[in-house]
PDB file of N, CA and C in Angstrom:
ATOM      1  N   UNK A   1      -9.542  10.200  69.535  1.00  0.00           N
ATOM      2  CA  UNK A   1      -8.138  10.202  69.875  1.00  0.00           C
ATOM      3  C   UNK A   1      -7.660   8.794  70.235  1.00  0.00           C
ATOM      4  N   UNK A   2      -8.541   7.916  71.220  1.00  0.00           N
ATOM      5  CA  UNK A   2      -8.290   7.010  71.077  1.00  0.00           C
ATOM      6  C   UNK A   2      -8.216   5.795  70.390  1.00  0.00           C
ATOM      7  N   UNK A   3      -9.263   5.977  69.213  1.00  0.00           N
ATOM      8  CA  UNK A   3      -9.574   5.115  68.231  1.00  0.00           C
ATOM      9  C   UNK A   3      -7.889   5.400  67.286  1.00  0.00           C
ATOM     10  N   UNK A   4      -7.557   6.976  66.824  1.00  0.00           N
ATOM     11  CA  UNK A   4      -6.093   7.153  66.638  1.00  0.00           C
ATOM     12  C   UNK A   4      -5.002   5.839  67.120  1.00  0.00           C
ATOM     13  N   UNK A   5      -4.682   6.502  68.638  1.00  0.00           N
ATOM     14  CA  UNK A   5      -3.586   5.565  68.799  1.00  0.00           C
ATOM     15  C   UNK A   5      -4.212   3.841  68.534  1.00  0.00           C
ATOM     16  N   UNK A   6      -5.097   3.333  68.721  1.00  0.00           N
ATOM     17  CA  UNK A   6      -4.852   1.739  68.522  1.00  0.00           C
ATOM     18  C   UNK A   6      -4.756   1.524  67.217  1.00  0.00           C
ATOM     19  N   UNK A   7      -5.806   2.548  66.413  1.00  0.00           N
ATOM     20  CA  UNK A   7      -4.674   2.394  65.213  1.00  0.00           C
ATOM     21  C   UNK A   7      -3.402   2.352  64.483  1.00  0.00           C
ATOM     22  N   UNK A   8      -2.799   3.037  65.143  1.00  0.00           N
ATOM     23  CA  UNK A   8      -0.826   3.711  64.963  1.00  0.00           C
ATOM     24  C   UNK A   8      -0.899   2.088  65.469  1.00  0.00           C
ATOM     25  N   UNK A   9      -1.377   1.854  66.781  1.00  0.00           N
ATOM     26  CA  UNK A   9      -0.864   0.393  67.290  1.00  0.00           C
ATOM     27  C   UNK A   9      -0.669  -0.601  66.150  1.00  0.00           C
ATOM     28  N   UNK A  10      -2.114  -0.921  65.598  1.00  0.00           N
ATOM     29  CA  UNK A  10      -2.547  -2.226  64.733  1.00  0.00           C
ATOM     30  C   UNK A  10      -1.321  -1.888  63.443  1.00  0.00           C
ATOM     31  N   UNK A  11      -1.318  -0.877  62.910  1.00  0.00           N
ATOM     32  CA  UNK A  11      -0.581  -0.685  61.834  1.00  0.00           C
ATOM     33  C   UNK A  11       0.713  -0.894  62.054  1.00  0.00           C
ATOM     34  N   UNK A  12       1.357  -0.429  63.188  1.00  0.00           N
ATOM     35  CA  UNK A  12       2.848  -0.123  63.663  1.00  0.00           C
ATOM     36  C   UNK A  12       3.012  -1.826  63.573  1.00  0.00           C
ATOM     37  N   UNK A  13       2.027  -2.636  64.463  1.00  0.00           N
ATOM     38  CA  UNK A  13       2.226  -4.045  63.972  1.00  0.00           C
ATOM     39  C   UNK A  13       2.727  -4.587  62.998  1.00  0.00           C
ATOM     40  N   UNK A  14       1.188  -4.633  62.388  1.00  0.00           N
ATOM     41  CA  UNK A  14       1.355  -5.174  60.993  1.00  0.00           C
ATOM     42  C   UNK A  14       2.669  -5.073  60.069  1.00  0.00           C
ATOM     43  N   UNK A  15       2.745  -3.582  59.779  1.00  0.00           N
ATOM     44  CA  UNK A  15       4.046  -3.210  59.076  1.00  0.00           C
ATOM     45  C   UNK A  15       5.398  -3.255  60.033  1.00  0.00           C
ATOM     46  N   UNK A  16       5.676  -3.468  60.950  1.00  0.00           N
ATOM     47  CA  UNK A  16       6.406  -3.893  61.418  1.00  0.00           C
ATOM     48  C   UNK A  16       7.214  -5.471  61.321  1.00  0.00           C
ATOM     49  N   UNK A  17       5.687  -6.217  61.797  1.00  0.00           N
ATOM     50  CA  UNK A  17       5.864  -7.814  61.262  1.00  0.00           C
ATOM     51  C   UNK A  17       6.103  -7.687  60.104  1.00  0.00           C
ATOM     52  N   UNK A  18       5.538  -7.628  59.099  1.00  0.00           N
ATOM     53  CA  UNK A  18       5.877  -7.785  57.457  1.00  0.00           C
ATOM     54  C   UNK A  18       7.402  -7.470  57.207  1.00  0.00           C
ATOM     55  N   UNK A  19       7.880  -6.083  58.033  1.00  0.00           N
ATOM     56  CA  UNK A  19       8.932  -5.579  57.527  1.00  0.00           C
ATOM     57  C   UNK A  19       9.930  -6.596  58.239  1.00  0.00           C
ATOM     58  N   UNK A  20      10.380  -7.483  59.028  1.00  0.00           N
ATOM     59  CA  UNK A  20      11.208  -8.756  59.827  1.00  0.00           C
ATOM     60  C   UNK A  20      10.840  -9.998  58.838  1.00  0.00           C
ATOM     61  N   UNK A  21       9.800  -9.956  58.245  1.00  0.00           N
ATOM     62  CA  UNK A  21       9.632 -11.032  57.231  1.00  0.00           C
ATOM     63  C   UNK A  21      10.258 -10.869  56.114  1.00  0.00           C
ATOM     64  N   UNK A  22      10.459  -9.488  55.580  1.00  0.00           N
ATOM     65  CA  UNK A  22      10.825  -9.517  54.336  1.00  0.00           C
ATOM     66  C   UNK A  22      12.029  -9.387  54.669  1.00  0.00           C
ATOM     67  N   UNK A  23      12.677  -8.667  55.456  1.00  0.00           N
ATOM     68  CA  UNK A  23      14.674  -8.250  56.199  1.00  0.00           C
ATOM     69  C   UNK A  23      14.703  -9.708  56.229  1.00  0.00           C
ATOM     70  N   UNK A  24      15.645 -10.517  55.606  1.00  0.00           N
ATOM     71  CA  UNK A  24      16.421 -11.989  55.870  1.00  0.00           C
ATOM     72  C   UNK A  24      17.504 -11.945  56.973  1.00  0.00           C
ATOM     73  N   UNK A  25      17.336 -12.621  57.685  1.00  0.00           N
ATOM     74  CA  UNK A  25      18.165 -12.581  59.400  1.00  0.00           C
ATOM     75  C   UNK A  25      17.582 -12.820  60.141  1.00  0.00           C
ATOM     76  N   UNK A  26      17.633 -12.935  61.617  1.00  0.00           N
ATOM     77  CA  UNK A  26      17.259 -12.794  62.894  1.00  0.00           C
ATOM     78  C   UNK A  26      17.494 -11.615  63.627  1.00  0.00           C
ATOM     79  N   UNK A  27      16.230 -10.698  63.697  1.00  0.00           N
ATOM     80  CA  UNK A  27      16.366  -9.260  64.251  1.00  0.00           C
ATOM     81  C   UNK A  27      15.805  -9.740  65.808  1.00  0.00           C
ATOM     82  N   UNK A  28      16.745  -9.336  66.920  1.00  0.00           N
ATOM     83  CA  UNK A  28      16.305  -9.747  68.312  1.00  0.00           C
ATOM     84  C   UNK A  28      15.723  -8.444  68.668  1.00  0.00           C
ATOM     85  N   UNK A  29      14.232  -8.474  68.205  1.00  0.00           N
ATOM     86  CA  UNK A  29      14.036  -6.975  68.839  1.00  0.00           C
ATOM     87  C   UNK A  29      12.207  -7.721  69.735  1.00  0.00           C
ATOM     88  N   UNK A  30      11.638  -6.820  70.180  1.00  0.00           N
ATOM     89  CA  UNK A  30      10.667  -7.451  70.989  1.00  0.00           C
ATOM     90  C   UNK A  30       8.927  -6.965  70.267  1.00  0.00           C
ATOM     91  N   UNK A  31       8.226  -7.473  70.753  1.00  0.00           N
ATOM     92  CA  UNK A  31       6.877  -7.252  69.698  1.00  0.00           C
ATOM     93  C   UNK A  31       6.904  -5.573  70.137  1.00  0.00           C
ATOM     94  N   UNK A  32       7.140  -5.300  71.038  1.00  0.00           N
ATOM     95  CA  UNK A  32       6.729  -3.397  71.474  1.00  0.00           C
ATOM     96  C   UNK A  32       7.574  -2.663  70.570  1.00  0.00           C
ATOM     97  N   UNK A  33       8.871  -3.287  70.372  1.00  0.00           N
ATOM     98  CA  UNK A  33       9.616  -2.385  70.009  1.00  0.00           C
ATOM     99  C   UNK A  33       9.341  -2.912  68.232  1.00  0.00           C
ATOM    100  N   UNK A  34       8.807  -4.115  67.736  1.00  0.00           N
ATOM    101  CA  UNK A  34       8.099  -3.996  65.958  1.00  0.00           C
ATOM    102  C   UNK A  34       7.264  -3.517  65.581  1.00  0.00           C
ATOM    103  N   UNK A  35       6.751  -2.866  66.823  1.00  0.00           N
ATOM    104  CA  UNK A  35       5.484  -1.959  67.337  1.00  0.00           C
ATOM    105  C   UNK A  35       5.754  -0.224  66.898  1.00  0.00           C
ATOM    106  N   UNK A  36       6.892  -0.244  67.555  1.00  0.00           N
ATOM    107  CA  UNK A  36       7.714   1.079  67.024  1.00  0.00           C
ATOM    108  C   UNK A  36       8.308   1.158  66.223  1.00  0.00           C
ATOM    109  N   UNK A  37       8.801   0.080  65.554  1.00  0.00           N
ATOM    110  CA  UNK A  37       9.536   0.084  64.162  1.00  0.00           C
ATOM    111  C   UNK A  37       8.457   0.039  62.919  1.00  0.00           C
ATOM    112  N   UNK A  38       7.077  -0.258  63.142  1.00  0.00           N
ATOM    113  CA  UNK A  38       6.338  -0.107  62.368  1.00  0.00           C
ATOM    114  C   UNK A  38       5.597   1.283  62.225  1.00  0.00           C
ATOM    115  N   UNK A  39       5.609   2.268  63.593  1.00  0.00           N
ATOM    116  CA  UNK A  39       4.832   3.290  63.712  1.00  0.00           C
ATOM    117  C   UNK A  39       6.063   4.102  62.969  1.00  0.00           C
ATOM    118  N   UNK A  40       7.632   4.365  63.331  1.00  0.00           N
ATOM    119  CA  UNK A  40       8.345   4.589  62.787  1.00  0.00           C
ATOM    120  C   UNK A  40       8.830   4.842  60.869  1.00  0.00           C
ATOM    121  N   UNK A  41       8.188   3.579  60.829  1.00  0.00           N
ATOM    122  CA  UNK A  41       8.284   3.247  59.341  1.00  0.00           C
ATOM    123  C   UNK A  41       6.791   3.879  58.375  1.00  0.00           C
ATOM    124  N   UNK A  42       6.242   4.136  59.163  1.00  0.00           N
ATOM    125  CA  UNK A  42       4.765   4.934  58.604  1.00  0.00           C
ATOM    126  C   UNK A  42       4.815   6.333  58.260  1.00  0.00           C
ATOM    127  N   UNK A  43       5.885   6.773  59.534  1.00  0.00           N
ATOM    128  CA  UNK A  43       5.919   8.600  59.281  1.00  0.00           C
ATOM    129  C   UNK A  43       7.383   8.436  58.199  1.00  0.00           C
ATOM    130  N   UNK A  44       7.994   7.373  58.273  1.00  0.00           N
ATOM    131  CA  UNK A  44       8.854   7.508  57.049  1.00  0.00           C
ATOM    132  C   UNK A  44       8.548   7.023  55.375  1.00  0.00           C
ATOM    133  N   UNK A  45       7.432   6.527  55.113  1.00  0.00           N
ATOM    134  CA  UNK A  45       6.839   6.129  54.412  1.00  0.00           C
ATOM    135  C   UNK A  45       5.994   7.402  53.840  1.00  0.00           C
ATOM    136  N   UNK A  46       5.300   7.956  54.960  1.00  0.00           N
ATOM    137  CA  UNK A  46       4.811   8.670  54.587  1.00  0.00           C
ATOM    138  C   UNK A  46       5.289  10.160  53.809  1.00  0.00           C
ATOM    139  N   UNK A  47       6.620  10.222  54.667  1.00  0.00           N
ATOM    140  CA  UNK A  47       7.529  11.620  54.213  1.00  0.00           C
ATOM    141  C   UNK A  47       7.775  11.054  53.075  1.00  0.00           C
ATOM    142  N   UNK A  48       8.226   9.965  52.647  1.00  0.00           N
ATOM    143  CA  UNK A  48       8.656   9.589  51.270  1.00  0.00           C
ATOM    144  C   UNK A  48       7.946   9.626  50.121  1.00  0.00           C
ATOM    145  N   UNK A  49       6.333   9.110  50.509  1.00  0.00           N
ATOM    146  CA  UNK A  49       5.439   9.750  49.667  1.00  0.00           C
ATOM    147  C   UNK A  49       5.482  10.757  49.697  1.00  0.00           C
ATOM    148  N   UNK A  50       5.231  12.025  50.279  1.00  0.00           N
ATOM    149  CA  UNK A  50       5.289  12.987  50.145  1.00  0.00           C
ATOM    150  C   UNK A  50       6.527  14.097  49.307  1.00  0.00           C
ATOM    151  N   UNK A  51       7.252  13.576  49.294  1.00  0.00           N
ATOM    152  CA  UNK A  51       8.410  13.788  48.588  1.00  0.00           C
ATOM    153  C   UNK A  51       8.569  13.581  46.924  1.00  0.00           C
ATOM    154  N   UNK A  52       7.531  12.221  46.980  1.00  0.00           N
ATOM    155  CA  UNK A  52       7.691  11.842  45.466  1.00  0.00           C
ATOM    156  C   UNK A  52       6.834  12.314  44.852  1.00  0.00           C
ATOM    157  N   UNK A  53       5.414  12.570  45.221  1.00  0.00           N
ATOM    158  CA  UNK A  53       4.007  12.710  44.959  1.00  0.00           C
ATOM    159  C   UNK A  53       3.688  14.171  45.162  1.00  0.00           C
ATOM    160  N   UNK A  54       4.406  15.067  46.041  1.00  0.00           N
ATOM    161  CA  UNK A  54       3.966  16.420  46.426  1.00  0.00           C
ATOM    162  C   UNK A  54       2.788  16.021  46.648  1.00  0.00           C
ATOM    163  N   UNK A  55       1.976  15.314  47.644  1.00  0.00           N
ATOM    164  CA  UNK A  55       0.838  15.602  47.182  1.00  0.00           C
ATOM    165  C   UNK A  55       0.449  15.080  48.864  1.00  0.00           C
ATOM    166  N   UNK A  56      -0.382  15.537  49.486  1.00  0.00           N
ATOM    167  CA  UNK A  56      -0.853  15.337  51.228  1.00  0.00           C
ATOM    168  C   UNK A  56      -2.340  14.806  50.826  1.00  0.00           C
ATOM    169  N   UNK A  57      -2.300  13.407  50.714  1.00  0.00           N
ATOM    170  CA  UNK A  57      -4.135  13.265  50.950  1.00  0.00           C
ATOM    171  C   UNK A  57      -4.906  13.227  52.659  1.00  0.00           C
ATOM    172  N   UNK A  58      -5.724  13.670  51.946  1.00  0.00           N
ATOM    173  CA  UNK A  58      -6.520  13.822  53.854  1.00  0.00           C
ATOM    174  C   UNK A  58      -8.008  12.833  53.024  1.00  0.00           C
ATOM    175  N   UNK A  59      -7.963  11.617  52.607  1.00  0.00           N
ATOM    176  CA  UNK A  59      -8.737  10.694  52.314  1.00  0.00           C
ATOM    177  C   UNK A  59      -9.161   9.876  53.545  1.00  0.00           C
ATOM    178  N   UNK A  60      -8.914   9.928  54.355  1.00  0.00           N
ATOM    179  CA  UNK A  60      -8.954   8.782  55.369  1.00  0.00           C
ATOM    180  C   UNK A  60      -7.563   8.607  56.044  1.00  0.00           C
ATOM    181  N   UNK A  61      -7.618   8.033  57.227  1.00  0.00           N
ATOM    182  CA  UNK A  61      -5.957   7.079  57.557  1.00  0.00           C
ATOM    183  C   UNK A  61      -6.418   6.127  57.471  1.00  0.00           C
ATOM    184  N   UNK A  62      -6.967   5.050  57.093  1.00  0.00           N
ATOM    185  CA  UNK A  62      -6.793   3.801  56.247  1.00  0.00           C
ATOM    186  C   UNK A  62      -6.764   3.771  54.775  1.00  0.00           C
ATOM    187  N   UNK A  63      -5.697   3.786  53.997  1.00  0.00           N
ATOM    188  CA  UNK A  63      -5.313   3.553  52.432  1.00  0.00           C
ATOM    189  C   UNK A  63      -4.346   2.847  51.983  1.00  0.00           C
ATOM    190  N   UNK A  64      -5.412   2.135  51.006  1.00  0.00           N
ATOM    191  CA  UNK A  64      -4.005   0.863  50.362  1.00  0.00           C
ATOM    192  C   UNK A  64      -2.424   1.464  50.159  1.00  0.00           C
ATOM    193  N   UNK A  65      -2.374   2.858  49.776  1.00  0.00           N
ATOM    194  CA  UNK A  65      -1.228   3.067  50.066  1.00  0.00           C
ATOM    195  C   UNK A  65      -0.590   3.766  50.901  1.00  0.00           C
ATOM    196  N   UNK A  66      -1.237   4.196  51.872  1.00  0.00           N
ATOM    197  CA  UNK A  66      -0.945   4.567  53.206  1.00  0.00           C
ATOM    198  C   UNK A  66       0.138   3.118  53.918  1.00  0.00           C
ATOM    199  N   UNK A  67      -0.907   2.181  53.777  1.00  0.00           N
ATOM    200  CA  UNK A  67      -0.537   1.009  54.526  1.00  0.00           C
ATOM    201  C   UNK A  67       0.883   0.582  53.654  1.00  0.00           C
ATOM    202  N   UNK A  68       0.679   0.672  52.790  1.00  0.00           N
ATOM    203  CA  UNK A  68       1.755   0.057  51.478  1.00  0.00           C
ATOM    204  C   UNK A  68       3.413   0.542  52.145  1.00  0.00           C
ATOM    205  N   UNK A  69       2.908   2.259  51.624  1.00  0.00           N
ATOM    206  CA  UNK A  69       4.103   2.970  52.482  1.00  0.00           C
ATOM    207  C   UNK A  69       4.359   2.623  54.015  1.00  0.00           C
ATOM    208  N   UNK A  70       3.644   2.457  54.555  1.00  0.00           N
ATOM    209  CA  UNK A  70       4.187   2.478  56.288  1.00  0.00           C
ATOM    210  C   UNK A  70       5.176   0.804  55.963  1.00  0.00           C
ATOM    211  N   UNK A  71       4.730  -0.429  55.114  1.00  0.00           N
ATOM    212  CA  UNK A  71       5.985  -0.899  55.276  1.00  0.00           C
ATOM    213  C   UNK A  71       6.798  -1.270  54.376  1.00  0.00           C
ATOM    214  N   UNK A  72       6.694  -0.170  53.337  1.00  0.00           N
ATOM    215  CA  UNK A  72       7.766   0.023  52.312  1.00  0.00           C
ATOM    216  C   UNK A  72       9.137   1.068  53.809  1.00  0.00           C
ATOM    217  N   UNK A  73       8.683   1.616  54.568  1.00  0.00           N
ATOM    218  CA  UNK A  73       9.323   2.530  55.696  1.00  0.00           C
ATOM    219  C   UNK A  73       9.526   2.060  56.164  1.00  0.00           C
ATOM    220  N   UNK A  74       9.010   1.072  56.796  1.00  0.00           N
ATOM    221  CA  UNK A  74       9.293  -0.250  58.220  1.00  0.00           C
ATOM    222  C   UNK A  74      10.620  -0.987  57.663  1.00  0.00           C
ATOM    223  N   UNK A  75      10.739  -1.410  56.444  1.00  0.00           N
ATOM    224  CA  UNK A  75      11.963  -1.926  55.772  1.00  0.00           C
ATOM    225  C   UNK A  75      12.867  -1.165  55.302  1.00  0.00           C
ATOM    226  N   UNK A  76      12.779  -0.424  55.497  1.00  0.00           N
ATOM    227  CA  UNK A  76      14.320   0.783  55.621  1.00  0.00           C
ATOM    228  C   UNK A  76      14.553   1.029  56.431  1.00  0.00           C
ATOM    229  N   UNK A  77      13.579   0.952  57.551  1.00  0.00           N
ATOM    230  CA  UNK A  77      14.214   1.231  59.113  1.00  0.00           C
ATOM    231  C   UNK A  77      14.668   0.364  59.023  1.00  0.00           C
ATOM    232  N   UNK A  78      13.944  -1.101  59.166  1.00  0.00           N
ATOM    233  CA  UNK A  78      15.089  -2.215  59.823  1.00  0.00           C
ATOM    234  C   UNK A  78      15.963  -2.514  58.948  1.00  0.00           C
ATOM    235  N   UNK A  79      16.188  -2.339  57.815  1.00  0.00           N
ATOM    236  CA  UNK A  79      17.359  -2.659  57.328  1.00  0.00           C
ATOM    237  C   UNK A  79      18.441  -1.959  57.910  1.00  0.00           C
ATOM    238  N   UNK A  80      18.507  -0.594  58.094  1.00  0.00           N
ATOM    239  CA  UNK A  80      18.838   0.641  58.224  1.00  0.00           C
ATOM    240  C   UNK A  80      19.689   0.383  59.775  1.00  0.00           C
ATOM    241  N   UNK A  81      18.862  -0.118  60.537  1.00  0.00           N
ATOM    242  CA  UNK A  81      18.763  -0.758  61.841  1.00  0.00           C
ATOM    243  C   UNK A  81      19.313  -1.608  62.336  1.00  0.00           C
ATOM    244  N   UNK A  82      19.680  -2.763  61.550  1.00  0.00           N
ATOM    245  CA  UNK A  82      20.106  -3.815  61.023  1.00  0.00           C
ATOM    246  C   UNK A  82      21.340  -3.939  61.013  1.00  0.00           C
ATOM    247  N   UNK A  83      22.152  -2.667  59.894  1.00  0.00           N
ATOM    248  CA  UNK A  83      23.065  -2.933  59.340  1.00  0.00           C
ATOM    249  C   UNK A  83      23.955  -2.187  60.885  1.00  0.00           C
ATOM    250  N   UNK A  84      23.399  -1.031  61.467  1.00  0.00           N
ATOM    251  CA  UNK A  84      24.242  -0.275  62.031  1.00  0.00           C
ATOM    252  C   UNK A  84      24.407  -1.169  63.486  1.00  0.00           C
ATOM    253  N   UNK A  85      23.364  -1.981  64.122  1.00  0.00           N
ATOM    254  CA  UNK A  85      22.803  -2.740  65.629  1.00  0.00           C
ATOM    255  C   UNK A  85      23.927  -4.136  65.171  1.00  0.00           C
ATOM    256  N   UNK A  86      24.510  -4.391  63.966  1.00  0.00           N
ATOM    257  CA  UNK A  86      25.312  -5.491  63.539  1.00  0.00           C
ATOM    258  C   UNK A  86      26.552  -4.980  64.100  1.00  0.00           C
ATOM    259  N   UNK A  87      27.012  -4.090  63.712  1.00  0.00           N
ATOM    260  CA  UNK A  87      28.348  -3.052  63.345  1.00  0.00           C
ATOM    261  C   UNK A  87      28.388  -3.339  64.901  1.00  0.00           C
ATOM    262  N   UNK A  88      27.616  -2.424  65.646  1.00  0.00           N
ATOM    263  CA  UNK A  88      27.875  -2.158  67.133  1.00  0.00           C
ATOM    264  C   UNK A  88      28.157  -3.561  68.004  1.00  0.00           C
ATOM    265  N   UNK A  89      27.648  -4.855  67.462  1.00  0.00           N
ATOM    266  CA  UNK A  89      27.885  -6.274  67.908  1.00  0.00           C
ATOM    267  C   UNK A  89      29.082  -6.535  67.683  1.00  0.00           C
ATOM    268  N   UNK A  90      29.254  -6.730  66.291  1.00  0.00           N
ATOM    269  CA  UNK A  90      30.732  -7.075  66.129  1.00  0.00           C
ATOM    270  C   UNK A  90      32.001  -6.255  67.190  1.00  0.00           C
ATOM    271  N   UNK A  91      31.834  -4.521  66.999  1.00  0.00           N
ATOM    272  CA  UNK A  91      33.012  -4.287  67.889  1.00  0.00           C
ATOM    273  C   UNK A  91      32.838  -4.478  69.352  1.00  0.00           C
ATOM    274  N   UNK A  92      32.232  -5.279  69.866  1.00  0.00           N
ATOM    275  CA  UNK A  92      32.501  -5.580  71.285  1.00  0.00           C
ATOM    276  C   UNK A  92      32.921  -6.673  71.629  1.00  0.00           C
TER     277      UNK A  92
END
């Protein structure tokens, strides 16, 4: 269980960072919370595979496209994130 969460951790990272690298801008958000935008972007990655693929592998939770998807997901959140956390700046 615990080996679980530091994984969600390391990944939520990773695909988190990647996903602020590839979004062009300055996202003021904090490493905990690219932390959650990456764990975020995994279960949305993942529903998305699942959607396209019908298909649930129980191969492992480490897969090249496990990982692929979590931040193909991480970059739709923050874009997603992005566009609406802009909106709410401007009207104030």
């Amino acid at each position: 269980m615990l080996g679980l969460i530091i994984s969600l951790i390391i990944i939520g990272l990773i695909a988190g960072a990647l996903a602020r690298l590839i979004i062009p801008g300055k996202q003021h958000i904090s490493i905990p919370m690219t932390i959650l935008l990456g764990i975020i972007g995994s279960f949305v990655g993942g529903f998305l595979g699942f959607l396209i693929f019908q298909h649930d592998p129980m191969d492992g939770f480490f897969q090249p496209a496990g990982i692929i998807g979590s931040i193909i997901g991480a970059v739709i959140v923050l874009f997603i994130y992005t566009r609406f956390a802009g909106r709410s700046a401007r009207t104030r």
